[in-house]
N, C-alpha and C. Protein backbone atom coordinates (compact mmCIF):
# COMPACT_ATOMS: atom_id res chain seq x y z
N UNK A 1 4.62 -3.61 -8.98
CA UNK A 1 4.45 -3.04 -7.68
C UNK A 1 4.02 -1.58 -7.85
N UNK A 2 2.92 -1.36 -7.24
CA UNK A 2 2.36 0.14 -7.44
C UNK A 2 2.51 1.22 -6.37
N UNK A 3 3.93 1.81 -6.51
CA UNK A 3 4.53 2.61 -5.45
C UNK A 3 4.55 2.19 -3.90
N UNK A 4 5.20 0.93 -4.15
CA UNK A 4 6.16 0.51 -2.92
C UNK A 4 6.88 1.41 -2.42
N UNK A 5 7.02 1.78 -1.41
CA UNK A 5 7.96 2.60 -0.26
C UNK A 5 8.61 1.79 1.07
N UNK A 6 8.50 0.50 0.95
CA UNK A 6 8.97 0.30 2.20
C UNK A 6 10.42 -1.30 1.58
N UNK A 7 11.24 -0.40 2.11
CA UNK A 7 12.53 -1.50 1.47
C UNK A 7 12.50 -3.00 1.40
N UNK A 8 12.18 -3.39 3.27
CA UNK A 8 11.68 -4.50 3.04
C UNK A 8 10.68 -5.17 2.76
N UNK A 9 9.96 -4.62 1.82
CA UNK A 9 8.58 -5.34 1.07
C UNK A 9 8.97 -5.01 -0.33
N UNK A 10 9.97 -4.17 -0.71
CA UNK A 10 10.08 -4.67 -1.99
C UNK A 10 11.29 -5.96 -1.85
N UNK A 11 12.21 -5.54 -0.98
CA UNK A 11 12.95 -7.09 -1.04
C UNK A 11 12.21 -8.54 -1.19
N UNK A 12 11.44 -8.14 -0.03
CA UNK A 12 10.69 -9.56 -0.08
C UNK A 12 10.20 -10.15 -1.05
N UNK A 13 9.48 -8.96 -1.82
CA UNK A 13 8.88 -9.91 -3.02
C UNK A 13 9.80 -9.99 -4.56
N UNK A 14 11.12 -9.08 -3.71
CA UNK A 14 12.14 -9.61 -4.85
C UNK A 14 12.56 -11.50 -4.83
N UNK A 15 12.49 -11.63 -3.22
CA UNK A 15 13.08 -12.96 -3.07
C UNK A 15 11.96 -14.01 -3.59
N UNK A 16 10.65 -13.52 -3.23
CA UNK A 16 9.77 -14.45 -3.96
C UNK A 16 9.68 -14.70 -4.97
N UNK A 17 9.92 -13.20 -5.55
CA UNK A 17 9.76 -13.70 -6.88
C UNK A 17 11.06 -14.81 -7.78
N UNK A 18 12.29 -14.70 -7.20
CA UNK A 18 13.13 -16.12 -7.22
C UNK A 18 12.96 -16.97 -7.11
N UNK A 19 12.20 -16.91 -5.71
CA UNK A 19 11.62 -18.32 -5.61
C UNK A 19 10.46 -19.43 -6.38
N UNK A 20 9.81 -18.23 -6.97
CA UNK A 20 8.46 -18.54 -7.79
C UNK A 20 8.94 -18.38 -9.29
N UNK A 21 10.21 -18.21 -9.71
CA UNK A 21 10.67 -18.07 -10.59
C UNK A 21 9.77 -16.67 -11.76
N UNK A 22 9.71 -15.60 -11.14
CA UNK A 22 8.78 -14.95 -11.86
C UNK A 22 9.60 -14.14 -12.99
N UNK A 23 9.02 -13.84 -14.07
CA UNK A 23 9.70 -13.34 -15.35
C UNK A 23 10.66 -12.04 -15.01
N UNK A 24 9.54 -10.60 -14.57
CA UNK A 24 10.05 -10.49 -14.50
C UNK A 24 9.39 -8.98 -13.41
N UNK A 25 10.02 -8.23 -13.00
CA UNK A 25 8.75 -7.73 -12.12
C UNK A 25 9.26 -6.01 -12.29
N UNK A 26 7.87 -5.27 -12.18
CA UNK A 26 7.86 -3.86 -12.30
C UNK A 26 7.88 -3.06 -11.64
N UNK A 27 8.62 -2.13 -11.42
CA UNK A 27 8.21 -1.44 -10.08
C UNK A 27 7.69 0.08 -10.41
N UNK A 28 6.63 0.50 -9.85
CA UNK A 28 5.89 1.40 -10.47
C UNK A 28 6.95 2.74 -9.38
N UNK A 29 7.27 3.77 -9.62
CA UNK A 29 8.42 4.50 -9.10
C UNK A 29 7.25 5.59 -8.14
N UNK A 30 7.83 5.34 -6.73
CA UNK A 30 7.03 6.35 -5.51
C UNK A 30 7.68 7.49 -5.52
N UNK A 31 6.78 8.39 -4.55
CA UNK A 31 7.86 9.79 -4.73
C UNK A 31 8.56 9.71 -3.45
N UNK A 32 9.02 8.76 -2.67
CA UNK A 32 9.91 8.16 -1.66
C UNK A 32 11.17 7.60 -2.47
N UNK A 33 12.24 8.17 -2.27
CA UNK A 33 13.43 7.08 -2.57
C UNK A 33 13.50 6.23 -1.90
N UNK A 34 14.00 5.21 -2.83
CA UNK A 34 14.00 3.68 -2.62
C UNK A 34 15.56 3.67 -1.85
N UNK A 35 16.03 3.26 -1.21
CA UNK A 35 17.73 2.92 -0.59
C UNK A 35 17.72 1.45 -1.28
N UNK A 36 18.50 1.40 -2.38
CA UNK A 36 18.32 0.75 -3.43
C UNK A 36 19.54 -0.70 -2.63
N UNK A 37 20.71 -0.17 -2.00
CA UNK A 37 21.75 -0.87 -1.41
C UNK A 37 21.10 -1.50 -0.13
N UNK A 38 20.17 -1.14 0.29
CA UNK A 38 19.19 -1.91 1.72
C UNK A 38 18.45 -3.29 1.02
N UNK A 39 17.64 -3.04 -0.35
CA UNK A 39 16.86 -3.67 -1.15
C UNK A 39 17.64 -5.11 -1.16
N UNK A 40 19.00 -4.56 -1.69
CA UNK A 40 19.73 -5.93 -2.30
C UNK A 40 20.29 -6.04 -1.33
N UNK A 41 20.39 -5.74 -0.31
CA UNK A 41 20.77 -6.79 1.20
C UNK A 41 19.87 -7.65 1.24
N UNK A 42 18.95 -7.42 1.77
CA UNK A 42 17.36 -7.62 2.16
C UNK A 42 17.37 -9.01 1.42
N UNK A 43 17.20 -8.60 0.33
CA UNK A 43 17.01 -9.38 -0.95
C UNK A 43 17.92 -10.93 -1.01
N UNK A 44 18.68 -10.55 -0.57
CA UNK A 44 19.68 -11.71 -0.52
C UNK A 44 20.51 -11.85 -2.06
N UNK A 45 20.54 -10.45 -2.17
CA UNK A 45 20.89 -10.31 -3.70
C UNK A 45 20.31 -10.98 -4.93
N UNK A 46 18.96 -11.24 -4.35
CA UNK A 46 17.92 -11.62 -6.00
C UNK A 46 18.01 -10.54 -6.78
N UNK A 47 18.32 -9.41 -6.22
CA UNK A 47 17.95 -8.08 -7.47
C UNK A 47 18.91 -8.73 -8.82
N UNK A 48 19.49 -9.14 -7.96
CA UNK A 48 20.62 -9.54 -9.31
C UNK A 48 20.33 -10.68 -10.23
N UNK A 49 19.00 -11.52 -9.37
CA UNK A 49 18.61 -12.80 -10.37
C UNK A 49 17.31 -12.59 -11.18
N UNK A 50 16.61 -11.72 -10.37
CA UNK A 50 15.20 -11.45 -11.20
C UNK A 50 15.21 -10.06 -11.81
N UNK A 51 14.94 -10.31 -13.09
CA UNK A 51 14.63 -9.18 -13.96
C UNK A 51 14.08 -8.00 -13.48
N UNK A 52 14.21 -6.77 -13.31
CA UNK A 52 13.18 -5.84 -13.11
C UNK A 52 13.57 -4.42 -13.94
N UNK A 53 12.72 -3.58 -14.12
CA UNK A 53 12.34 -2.20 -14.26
C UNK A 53 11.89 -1.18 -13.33
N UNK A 54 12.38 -0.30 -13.44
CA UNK A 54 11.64 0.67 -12.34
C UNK A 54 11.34 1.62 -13.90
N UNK A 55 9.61 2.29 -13.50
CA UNK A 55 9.00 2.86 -14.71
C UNK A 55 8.16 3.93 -14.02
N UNK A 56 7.84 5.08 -14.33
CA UNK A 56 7.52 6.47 -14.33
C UNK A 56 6.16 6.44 -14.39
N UNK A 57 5.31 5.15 -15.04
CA UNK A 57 3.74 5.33 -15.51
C UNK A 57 3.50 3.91 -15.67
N UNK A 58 2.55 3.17 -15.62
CA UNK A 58 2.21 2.33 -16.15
C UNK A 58 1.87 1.47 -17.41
N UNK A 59 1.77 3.46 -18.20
CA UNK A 59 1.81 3.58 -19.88
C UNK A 59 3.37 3.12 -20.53
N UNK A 60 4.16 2.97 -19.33
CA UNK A 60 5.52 2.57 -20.09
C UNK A 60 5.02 0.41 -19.98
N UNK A 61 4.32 0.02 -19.82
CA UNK A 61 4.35 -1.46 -20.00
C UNK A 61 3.21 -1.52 -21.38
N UNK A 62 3.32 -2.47 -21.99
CA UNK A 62 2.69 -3.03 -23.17
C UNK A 62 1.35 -3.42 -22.70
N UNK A 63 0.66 -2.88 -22.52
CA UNK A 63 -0.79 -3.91 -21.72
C UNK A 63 -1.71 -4.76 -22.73
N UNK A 64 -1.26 -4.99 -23.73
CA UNK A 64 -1.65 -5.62 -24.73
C UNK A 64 -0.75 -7.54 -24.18
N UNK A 65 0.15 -6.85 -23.62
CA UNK A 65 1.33 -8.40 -23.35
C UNK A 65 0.83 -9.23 -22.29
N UNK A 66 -0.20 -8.75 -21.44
CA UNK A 66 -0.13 -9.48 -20.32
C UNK A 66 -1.61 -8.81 -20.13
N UNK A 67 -2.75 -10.43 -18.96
CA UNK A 67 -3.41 -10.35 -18.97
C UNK A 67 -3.05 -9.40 -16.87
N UNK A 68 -3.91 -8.31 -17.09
CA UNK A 68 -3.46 -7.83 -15.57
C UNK A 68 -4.38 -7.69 -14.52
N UNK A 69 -3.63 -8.17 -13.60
CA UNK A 69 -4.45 -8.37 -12.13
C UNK A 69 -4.33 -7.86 -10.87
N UNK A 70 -5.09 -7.12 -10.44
CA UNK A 70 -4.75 -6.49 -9.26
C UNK A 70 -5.34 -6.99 -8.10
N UNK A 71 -4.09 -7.47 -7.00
CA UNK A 71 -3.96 -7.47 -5.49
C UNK A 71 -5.11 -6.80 -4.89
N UNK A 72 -6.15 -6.75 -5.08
CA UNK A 72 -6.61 -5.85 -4.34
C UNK A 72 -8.26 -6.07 -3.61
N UNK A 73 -9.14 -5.69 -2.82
CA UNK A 73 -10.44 -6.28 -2.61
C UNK A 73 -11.10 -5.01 -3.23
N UNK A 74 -11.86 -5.51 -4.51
CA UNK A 74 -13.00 -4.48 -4.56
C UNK A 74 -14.87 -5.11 -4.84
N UNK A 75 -15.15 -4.45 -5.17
CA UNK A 75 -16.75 -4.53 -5.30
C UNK A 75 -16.95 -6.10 -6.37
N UNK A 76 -15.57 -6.22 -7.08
CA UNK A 76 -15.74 -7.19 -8.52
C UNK A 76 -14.73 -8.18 -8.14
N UNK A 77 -13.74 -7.78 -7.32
CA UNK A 77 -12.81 -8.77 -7.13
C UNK A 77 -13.21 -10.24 -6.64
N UNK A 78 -12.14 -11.69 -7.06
CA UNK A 78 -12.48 -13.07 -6.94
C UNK A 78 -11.85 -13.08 -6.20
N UNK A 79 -11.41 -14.15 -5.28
CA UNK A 79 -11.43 -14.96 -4.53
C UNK A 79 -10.03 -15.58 -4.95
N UNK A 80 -8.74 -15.34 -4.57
CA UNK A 80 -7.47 -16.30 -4.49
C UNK A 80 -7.73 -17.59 -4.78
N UNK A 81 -8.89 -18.22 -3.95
CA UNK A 81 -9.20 -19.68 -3.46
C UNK A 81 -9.91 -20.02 -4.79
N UNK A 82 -10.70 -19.05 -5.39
CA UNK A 82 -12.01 -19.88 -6.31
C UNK A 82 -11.38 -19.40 -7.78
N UNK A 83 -10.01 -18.10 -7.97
CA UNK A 83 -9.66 -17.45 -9.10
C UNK A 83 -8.61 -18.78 -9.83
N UNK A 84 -9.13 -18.99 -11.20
CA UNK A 84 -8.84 -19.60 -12.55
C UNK A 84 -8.22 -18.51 -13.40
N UNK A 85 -6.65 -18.99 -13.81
CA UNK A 85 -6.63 -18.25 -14.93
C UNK A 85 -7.31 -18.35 -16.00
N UNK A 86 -6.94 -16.55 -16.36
CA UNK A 86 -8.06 -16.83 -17.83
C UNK A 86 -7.28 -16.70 -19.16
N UNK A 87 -6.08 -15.83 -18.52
CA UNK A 87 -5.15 -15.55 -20.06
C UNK A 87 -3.87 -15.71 -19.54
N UNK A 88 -2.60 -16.13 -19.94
CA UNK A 88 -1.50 -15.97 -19.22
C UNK A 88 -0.17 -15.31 -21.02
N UNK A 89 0.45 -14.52 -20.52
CA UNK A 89 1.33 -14.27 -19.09
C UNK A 89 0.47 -13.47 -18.34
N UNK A 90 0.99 -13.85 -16.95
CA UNK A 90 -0.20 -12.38 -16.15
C UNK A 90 0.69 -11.79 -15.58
N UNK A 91 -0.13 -10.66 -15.56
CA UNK A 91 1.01 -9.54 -14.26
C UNK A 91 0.06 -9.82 -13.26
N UNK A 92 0.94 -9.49 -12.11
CA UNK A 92 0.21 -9.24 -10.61
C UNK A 92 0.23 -7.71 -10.26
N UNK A 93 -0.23 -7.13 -10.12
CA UNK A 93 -0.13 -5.96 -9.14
C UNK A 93 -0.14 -5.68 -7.77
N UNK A 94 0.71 -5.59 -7.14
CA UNK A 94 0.77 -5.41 -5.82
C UNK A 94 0.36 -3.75 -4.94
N UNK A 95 -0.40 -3.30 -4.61
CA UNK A 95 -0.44 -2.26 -3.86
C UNK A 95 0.36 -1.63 -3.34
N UNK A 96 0.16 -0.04 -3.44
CA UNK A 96 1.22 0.33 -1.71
C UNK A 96 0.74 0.28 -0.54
N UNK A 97 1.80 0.33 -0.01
CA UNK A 97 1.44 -0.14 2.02
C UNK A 97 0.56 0.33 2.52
N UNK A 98 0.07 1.45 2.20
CA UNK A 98 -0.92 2.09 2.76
C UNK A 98 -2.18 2.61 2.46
N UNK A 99 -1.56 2.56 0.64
CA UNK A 99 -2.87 2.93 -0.02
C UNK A 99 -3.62 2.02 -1.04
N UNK A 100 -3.06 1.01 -1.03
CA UNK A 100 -3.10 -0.07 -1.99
C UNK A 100 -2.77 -0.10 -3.19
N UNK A 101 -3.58 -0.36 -4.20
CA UNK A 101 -3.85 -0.01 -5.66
C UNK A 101 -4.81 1.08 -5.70
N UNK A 102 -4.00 2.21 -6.54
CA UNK A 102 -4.37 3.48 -7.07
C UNK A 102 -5.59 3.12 -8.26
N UNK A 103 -6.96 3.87 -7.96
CA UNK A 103 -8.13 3.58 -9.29
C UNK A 103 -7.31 3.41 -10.24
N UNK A 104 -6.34 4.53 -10.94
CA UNK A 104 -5.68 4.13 -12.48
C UNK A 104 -5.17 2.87 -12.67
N UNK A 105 -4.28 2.45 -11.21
CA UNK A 105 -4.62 0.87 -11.82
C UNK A 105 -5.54 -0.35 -11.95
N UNK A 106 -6.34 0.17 -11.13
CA UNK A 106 -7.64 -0.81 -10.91
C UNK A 106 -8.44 -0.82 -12.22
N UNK A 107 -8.23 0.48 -12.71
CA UNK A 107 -9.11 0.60 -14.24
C UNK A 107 -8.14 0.10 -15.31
N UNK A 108 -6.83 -0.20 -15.52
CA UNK A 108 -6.26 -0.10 -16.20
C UNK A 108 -6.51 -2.01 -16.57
N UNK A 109 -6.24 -2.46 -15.00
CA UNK A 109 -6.18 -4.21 -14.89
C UNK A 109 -7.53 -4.79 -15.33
N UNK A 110 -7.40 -5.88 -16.13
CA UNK A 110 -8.16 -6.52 -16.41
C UNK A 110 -8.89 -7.17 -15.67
N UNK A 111 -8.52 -7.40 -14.56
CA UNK A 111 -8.94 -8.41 -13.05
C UNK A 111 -8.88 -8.07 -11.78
N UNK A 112 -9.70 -8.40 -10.88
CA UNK A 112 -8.94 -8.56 -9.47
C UNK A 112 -9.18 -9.31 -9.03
N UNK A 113 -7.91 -9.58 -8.13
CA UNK A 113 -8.16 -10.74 -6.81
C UNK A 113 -7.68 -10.10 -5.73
N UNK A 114 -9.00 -10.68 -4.28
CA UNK A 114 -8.46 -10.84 -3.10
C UNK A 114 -8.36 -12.13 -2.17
N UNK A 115 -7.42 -11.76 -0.96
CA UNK A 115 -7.75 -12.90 -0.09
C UNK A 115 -8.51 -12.94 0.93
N UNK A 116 -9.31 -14.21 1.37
CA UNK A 116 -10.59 -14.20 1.77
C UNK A 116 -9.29 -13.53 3.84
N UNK A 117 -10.09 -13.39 4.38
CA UNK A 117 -9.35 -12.49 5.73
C UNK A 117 -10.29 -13.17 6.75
N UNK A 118 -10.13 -13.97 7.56
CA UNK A 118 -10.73 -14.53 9.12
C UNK A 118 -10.84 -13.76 10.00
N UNK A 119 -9.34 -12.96 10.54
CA UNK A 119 -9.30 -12.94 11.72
C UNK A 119 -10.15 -10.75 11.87
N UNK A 120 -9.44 -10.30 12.68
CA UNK A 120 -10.29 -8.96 13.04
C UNK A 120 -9.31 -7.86 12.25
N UNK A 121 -8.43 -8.10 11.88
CA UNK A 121 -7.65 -7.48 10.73
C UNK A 121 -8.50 -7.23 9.45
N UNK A 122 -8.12 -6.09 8.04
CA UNK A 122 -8.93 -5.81 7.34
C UNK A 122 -8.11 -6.43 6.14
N UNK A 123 -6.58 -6.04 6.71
CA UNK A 123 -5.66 -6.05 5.21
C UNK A 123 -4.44 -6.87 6.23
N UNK A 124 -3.20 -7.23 4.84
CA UNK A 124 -2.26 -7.91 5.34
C UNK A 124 -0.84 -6.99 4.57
N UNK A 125 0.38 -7.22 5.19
CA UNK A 125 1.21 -6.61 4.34
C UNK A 125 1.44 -7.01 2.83
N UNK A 126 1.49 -6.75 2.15
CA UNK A 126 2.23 -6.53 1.04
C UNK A 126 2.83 -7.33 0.68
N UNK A 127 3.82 -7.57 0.97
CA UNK A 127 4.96 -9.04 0.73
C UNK A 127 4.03 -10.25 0.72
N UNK A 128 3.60 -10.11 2.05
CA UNK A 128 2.56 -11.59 2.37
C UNK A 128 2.08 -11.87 1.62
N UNK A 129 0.66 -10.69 0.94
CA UNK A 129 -0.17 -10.99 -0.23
C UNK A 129 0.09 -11.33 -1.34
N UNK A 130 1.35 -11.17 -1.84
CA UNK A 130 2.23 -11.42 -2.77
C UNK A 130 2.44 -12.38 -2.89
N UNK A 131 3.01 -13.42 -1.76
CA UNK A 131 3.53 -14.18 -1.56
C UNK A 131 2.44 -15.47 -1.48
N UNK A 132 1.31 -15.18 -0.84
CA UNK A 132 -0.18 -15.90 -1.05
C UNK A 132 -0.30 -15.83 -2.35
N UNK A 133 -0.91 -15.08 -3.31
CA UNK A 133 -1.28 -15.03 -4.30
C UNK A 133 -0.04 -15.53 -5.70
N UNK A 134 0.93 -15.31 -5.12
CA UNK A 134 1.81 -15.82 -6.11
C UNK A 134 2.21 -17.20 -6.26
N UNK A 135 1.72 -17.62 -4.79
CA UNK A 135 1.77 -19.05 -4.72
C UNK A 135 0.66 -19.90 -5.28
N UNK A 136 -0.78 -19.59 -5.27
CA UNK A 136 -2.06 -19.93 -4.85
C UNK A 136 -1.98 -20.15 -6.99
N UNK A 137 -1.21 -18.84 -7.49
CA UNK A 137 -1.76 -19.03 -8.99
C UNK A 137 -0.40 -20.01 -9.62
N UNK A 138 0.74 -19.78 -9.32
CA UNK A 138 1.94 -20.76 -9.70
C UNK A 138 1.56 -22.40 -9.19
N UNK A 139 0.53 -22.86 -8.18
CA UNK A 139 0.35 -24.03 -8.04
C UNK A 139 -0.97 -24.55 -8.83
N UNK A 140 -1.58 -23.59 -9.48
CA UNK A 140 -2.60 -23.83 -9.96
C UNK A 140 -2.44 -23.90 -11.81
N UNK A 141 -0.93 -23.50 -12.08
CA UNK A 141 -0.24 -23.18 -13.52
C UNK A 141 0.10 -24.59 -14.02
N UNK A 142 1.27 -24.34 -14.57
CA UNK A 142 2.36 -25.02 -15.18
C UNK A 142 3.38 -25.87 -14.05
N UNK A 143 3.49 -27.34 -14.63
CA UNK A 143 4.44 -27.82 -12.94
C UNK A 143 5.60 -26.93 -13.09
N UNK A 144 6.57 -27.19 -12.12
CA UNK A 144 7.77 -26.31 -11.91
C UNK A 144 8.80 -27.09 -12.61
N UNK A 145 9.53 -25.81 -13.21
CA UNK A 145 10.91 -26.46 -14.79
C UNK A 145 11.62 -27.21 -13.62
């Protein structure tokens, strides 16, 4: 997560990520404090089932470990609907609320994906996209343990 600020969107995609059984998830640290005791309400106390880190830089993850992908629509980005993995484990990157994904991570990720958008809206929250995309590539993986 690339400087999340809003409690309930990191909950949310704490709970997803339970639900989607995800390894394990990062949280890139905003200059907003987090109300860390709202999170794990929210959460339904997944903080306590899914792994995480909160990290200072992005230079603190191994990017050699994981093939990385960013949430995001740009000029190169695929398509949720038409995107094949290419290397796994993958990270996802999720945007912040307002600003999305920061260039350093867009340059840093190996990939992007967006979702295709119908209606007169440009963008969707956060959680949601998460929650699309985390689904769209976990049904397209490995069946479920």
């Amino acid at each position: 997560m690339d400087r999340l600020e809003i409690e309930e969107n990191i909950a949310h995609i704490f709970r997803l990520s339970d639900a989607f059984s995800v390894d394990k998830v990062f949280i890139l640290k905003s200059e907003r404090s987090i109300n860390w005791q709202k999170v794990k309400k929210i959460s339904r106390q997944c903080t306590e089932q899914v792994r995480y880190e909160v990290i200072e830089s992005i230079d603190q993850i191994d990017k050699d470990m994981y093939y990385k992908v960013a949430v995001e629509w740009t000029d190169e980005s695929k398509s949720v609907i038409e995107y094949s993995l290419a290397k796994v484990p993958i990270l996802l990157v999720a945007g912040n609320e307002k600003h999305g994904c920061s260039q350093k991570i867009l340059d840093w990720c190996d990939d992007s994906i967006h979702i295709d958008m119908y209606g007169q809206n440009s963008s969707m929250n956060v959680a949601m996209a998460a929650g699309i995309v985390v689904h769209s590539i976990r049904s397209k993986s490995a069946p479920r343990k």
